[in-house]
N, C-alpha and C. Protein backbone atom coordinates (compact mmCIF):
# COMPACT_ATOMS: atom_id res chain seq x y z
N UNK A 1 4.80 56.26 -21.62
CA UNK A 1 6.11 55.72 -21.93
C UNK A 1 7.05 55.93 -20.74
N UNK A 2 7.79 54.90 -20.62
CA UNK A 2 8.80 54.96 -19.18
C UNK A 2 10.27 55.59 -19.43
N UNK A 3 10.48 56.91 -18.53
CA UNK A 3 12.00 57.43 -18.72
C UNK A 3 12.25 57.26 -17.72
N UNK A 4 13.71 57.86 -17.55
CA UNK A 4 14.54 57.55 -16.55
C UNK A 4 15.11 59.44 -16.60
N UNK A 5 15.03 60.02 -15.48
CA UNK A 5 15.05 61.40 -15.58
C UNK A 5 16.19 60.94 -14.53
N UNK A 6 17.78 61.60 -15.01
CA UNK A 6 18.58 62.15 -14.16
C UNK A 6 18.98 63.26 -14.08
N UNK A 7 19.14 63.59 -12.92
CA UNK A 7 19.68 65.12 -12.19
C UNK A 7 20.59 65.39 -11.33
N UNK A 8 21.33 66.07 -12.00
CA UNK A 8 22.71 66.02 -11.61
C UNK A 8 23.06 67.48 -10.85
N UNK A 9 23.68 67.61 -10.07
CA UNK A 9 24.00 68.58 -9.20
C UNK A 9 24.58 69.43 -9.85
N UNK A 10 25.38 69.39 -10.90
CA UNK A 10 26.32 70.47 -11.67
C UNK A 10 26.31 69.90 -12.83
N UNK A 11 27.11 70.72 -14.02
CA UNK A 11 27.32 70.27 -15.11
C UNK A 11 29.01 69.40 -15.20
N UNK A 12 29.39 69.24 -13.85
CA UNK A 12 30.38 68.66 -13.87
C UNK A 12 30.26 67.21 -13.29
N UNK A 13 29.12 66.48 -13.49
CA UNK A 13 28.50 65.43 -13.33
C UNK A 13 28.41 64.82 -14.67
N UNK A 14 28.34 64.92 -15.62
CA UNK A 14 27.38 64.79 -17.05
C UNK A 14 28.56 64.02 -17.27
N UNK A 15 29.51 63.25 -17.45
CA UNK A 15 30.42 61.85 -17.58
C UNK A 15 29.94 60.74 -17.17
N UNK A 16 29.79 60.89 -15.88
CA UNK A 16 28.74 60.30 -14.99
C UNK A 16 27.25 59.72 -15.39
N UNK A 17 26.77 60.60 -15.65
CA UNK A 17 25.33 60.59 -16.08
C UNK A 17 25.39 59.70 -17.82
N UNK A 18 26.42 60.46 -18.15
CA UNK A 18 26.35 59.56 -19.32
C UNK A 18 26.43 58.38 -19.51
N UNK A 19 27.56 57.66 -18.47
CA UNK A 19 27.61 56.11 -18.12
C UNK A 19 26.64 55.51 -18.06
N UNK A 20 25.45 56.35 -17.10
CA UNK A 20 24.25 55.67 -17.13
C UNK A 20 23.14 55.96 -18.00
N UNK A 21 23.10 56.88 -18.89
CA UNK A 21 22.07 57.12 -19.87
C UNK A 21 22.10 55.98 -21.22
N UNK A 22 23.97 55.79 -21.23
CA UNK A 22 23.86 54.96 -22.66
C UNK A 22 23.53 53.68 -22.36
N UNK A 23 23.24 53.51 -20.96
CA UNK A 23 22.83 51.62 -21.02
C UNK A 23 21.35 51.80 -21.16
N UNK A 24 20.46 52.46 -19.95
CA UNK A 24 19.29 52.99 -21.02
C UNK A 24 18.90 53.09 -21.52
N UNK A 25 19.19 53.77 -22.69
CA UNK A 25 18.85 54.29 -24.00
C UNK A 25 19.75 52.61 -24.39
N UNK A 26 20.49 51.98 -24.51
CA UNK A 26 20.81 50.41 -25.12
C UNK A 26 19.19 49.44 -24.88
N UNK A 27 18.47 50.20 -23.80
CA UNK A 27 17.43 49.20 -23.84
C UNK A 27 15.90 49.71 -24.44
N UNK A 28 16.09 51.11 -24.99
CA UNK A 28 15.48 51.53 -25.59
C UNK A 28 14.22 52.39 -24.76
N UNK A 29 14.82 52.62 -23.47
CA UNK A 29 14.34 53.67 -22.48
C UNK A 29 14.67 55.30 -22.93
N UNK A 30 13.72 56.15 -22.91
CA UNK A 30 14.00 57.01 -22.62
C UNK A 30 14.77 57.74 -21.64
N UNK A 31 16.11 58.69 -21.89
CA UNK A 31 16.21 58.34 -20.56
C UNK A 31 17.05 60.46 -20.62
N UNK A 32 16.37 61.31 -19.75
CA UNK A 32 16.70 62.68 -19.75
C UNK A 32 17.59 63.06 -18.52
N UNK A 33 18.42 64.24 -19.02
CA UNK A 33 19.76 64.73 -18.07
C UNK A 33 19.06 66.37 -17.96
N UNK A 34 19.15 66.11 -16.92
CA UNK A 34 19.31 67.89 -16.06
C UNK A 34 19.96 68.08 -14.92
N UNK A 35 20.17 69.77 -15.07
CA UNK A 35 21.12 70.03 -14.25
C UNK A 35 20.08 71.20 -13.16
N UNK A 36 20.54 70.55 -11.77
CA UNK A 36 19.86 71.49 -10.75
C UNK A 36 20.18 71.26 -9.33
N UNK A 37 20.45 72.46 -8.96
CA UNK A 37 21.08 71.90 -7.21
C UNK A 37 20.61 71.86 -6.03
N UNK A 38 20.07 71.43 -5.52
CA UNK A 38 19.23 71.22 -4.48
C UNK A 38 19.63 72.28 -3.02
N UNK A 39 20.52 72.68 -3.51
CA UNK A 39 21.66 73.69 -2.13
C UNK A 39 21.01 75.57 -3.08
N UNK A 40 21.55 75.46 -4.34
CA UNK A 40 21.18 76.46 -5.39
C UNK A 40 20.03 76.65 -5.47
N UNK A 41 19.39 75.79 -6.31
CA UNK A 41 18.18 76.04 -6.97
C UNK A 41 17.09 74.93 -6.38
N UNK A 42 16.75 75.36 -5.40
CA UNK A 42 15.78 74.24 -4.72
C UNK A 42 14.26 74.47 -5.70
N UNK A 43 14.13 75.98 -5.95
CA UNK A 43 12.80 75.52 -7.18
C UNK A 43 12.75 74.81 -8.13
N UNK A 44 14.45 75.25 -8.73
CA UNK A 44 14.26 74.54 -10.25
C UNK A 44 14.20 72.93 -9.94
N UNK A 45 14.85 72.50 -8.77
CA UNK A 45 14.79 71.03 -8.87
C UNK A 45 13.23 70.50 -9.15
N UNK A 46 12.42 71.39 -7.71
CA UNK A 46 11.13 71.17 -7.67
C UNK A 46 9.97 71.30 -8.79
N UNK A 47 10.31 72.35 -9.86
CA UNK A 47 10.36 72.03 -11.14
C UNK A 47 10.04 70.84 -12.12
N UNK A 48 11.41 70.58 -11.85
CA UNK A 48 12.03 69.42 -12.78
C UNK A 48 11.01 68.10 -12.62
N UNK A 49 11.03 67.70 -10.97
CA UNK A 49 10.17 66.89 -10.06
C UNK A 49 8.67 67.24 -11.17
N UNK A 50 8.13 67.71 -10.91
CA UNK A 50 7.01 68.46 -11.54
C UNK A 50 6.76 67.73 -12.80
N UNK A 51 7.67 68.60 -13.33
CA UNK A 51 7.69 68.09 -14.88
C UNK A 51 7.64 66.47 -15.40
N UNK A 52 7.59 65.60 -14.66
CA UNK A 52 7.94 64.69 -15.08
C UNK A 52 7.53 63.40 -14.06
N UNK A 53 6.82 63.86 -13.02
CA UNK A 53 6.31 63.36 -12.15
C UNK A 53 5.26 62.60 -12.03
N UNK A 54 4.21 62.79 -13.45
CA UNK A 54 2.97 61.96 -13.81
C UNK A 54 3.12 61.15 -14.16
N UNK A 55 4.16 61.08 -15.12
CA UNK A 55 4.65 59.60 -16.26
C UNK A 55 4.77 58.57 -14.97
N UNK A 56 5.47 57.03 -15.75
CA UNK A 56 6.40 56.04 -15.47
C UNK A 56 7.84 56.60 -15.26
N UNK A 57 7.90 57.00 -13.97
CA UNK A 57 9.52 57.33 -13.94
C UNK A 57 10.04 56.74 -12.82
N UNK A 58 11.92 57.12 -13.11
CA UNK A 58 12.72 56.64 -12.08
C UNK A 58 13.68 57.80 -12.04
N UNK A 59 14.00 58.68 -11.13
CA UNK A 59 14.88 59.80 -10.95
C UNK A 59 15.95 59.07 -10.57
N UNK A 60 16.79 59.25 -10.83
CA UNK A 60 18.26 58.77 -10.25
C UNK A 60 19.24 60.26 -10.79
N UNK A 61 20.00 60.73 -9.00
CA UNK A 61 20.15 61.79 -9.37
C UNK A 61 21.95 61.61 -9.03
N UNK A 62 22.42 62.37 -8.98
CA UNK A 62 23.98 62.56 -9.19
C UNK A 62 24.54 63.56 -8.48
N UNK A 63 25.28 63.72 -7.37
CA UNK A 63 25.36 64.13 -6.43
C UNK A 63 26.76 64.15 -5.32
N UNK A 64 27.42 65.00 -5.22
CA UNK A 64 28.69 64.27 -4.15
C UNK A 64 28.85 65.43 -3.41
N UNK A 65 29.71 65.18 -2.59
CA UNK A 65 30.19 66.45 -1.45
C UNK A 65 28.89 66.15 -0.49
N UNK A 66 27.71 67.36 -0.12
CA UNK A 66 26.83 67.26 0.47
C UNK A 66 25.96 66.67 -0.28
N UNK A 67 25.57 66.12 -0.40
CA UNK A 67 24.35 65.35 -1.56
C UNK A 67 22.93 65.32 -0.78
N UNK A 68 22.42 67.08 -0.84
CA UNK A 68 21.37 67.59 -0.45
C UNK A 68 20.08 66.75 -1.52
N UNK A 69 20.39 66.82 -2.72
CA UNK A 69 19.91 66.50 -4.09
C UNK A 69 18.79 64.99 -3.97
N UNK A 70 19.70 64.33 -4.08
CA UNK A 70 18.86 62.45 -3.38
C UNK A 70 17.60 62.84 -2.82
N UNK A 71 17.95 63.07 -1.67
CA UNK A 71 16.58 63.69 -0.33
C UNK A 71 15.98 63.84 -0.87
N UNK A 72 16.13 65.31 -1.46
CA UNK A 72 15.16 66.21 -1.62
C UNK A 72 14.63 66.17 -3.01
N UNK A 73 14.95 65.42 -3.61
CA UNK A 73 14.08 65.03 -4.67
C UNK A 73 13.08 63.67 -4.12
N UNK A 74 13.79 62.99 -3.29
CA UNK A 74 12.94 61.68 -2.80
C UNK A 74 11.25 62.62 -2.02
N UNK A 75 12.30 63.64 -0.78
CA UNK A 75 11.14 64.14 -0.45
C UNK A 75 9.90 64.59 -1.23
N UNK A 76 9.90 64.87 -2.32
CA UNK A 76 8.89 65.54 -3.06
C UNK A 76 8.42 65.19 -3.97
N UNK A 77 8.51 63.45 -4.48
CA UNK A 77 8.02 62.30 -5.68
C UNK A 77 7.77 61.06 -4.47
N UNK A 78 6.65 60.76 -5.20
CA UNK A 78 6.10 59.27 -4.95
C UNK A 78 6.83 58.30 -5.79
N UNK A 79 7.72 58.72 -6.77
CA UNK A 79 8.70 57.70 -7.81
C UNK A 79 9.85 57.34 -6.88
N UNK A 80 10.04 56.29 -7.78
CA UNK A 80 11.37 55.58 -6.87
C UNK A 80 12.91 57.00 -7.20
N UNK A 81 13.55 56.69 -6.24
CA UNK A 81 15.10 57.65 -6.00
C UNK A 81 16.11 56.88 -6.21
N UNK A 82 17.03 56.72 -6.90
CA UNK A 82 18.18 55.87 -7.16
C UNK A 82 19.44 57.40 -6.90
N UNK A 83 19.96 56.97 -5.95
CA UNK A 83 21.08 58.31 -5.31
C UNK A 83 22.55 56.98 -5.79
N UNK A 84 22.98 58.11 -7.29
CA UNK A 84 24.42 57.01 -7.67
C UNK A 84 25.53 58.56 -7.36
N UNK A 85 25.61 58.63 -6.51
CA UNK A 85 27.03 59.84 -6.48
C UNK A 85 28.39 59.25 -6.57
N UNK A 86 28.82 60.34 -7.60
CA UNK A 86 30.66 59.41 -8.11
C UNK A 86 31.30 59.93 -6.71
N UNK A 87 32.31 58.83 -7.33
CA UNK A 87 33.18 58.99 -6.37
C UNK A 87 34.41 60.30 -6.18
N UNK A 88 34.54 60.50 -4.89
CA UNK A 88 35.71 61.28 -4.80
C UNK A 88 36.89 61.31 -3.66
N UNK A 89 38.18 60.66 -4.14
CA UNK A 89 39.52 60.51 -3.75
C UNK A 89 39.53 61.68 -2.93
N UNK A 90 38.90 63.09 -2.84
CA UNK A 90 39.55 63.90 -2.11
C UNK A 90 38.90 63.72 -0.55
N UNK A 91 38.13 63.24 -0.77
CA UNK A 91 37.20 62.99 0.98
C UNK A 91 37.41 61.70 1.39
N UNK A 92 38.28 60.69 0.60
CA UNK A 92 38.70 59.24 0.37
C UNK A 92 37.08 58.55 1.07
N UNK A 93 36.34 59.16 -0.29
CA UNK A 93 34.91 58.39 0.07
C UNK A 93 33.85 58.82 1.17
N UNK A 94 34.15 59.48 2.27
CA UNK A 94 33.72 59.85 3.31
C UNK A 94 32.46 60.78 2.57
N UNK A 95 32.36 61.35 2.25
CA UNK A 95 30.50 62.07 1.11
C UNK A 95 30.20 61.34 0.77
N UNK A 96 30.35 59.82 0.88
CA UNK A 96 29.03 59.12 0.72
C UNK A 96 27.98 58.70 1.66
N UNK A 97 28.43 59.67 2.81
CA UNK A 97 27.39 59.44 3.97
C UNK A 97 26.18 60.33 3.98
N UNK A 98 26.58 61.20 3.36
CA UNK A 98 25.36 62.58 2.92
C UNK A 98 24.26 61.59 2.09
N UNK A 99 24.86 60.70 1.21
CA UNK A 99 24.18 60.04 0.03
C UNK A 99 23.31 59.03 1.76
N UNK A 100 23.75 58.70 2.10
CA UNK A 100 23.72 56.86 3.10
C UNK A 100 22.48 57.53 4.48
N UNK A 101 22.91 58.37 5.36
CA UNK A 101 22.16 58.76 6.62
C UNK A 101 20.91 60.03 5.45
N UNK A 102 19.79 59.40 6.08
CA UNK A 102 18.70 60.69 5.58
C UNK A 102 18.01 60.95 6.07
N UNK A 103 17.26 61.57 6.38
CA UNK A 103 15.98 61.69 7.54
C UNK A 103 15.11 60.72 7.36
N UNK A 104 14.18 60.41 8.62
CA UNK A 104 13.34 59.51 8.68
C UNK A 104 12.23 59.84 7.56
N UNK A 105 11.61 59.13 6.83
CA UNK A 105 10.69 59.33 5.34
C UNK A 105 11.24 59.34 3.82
N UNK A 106 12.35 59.74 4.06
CA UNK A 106 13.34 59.86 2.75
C UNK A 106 14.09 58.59 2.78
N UNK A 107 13.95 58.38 1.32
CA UNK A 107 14.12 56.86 1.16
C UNK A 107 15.16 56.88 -0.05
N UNK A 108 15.82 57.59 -0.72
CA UNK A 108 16.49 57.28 -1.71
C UNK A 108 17.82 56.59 -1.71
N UNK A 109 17.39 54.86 -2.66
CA UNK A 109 18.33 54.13 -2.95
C UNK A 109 19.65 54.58 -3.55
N UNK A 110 20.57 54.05 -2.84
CA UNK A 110 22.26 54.46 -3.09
C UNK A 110 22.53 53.31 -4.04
N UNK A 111 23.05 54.13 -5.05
CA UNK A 111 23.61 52.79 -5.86
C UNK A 111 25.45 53.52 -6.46
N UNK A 112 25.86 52.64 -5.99
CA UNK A 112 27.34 53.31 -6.11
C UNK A 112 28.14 53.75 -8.06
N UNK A 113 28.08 52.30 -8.57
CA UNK A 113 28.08 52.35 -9.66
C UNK A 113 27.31 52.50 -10.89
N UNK A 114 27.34 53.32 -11.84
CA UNK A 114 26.63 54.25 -12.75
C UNK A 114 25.95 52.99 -13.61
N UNK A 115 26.87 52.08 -13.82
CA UNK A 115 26.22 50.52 -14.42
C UNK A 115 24.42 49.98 -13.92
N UNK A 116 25.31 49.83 -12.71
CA UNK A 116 24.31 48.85 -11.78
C UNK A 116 23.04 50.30 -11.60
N UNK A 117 22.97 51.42 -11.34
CA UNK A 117 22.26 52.24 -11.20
C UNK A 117 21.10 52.15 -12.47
N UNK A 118 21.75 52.39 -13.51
CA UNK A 118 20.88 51.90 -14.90
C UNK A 118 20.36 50.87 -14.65
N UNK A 119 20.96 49.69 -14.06
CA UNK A 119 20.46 48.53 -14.37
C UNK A 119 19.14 48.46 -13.14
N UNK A 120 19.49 49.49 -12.12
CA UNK A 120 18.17 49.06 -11.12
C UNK A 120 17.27 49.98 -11.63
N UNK A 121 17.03 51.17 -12.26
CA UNK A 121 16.30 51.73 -12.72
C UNK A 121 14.99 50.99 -14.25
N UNK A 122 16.17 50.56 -14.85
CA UNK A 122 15.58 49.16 -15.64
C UNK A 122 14.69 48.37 -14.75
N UNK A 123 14.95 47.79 -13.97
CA UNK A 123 14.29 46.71 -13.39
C UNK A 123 13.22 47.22 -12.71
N UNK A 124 13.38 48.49 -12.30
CA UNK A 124 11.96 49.15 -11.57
C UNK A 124 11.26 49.53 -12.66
N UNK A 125 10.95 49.78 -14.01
CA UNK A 125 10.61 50.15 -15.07
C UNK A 125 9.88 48.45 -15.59
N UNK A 126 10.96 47.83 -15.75
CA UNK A 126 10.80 46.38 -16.24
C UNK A 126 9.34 45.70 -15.41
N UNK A 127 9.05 46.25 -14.21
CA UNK A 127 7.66 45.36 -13.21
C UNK A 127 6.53 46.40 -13.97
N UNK A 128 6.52 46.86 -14.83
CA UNK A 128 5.41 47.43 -15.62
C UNK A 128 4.99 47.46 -16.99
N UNK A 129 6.58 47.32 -16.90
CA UNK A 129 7.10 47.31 -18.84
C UNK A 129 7.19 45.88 -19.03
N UNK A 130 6.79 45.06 -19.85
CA UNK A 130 6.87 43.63 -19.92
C UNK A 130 8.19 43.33 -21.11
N UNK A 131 7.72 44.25 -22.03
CA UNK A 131 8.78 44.16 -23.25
C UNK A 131 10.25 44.69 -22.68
N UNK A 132 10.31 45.12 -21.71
CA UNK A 132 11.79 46.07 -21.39
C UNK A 132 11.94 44.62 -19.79
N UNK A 133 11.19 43.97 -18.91
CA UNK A 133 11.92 42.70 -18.77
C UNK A 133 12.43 41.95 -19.26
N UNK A 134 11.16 42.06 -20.54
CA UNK A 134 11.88 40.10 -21.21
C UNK A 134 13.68 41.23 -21.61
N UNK A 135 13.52 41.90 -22.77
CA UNK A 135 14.97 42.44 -21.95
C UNK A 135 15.77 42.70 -21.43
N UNK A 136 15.51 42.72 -20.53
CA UNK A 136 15.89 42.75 -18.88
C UNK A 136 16.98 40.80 -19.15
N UNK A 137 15.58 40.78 -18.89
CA UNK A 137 16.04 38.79 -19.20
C UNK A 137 16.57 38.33 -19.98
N UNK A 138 16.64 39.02 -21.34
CA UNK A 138 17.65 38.31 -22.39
C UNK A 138 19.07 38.58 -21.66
N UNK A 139 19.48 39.79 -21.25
CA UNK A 139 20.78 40.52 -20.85
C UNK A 139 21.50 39.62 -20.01
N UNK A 140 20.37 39.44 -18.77
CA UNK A 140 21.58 38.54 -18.05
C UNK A 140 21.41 37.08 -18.50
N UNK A 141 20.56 36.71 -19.33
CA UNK A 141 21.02 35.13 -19.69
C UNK A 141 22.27 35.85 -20.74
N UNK A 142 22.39 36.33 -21.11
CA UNK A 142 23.80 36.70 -22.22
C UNK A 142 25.23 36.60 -21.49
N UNK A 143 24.30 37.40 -19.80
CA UNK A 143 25.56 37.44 -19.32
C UNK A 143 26.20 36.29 -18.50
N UNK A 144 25.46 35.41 -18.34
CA UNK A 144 25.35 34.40 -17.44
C UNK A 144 25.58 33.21 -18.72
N UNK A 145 25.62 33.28 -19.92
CA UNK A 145 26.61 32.21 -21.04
C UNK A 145 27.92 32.80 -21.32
N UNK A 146 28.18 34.21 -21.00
CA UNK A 146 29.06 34.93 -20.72
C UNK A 146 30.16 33.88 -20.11
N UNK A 147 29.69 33.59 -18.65
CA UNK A 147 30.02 32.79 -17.65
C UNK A 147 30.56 31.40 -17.98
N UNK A 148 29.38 30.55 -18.48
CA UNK A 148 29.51 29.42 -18.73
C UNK A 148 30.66 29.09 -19.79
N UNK A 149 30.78 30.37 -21.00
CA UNK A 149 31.59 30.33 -22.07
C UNK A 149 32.90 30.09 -21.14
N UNK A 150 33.52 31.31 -20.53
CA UNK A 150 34.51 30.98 -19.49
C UNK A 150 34.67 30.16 -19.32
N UNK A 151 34.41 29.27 -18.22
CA UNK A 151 34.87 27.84 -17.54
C UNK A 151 34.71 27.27 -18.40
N UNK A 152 33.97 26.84 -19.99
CA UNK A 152 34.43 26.22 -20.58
C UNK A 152 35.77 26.24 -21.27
N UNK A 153 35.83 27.48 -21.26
CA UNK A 153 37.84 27.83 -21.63
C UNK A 153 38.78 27.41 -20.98
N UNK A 154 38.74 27.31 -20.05
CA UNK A 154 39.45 26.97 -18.48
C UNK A 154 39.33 24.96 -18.59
C-alpha cells in the first residue's frame, strides 16, 4: 500500500504538514507525520528512513532555517524527496537556499507550497497506483470545469 511519510524538523512544523496530509488522506493515501532533525537526531531520522523504506513511498519532509533534513533523508532512500519548507518573513525567504543548492547526488525536489507538494507526491504514487491516477484525473478535470464554469459567468 502507498504512503506518503512526512518529516518534519520540529513539532513546530505540524500546521504545515497538516496542509499536506489532509489532501492525501482526501485521496485516500496513507499518509504519516514525524518528527526528527537531521542537525539533532541524525539516527532517529535514519530510523524513520528505515522504517518505511521497503513500501511504495514518497518522503516529503519539512524543513526551514538550515534545511539539513531534505538532503539527508534524500541521501539515504532510493524513494523520491519532495523538500516543501514553509516560509519565513524573518530571513525574507533567503533559507530557501539550504532547501535549493545540495551536494552533487542529492536530489530532493523543492516544492514550495504544501498543496502542490501533496499533489506531486500523488502523482509519483499515481505511476503505480492506477486507482489513485484515475483520481488523480478526475481532480483536475473538476478543476479544469472549475475553469470553464468561470468564463462562462463572465
Amino acid at each position: 500500500m502507498s504512503k506518503v511519510i512526512i518529516i518534519m524538523g520540529s513539532k513546530g512544523d505540524v500546521e504545515h504538514a497538516r496542509k499536506i496530509s489532509s489532501i492525501i488522506n482526501k485521496f485516500g493515501v496513507e499518509c504519516v507525520l514525524r518528527v526528527a532533525s537531521a542537525h539533532k537526531v541524525p539516527l532517529k531520522v535514519l530510523e524513520i528512513i528505515k522504517e518505511y523504506d521497503a513500501g511504495d513511498v514518497v518522503f516529503i519532509t519539512i524543513a526551514g532555517r538550515s534545511n539539513a533534513l531534505s538532503g539527508f533523508v534524500d541521501a539515504n532512500t532510493t524513494k523520491p524527496v519532495i523538500a516543501c519548507p514553509p516560509y519565513n518573513d524573518k530571513f525574507a525567504g533567503a533559507d530557501i537556499f539550504s532547501s535549493l543548492r545540495m551536494p552533487s547526488g542529492v536530489c530532493p525536489m523543492v516544492v514550495l507550497e504544501p498543496g502542490q507538494a501533496a499533489q506531486a507526491a500523488l502523482k509519483i504514487l499515481g505511476v503505480k497506483d492506477k486507482q489513485l491516477e484515475e483520481k488523480i484525473r478526475e481532480e483536475q478535470e473538476r478543476r479544469k470545469m472549475e475553469i470553464e464554469e468561470a468564463d462562462k459567468e463572465m
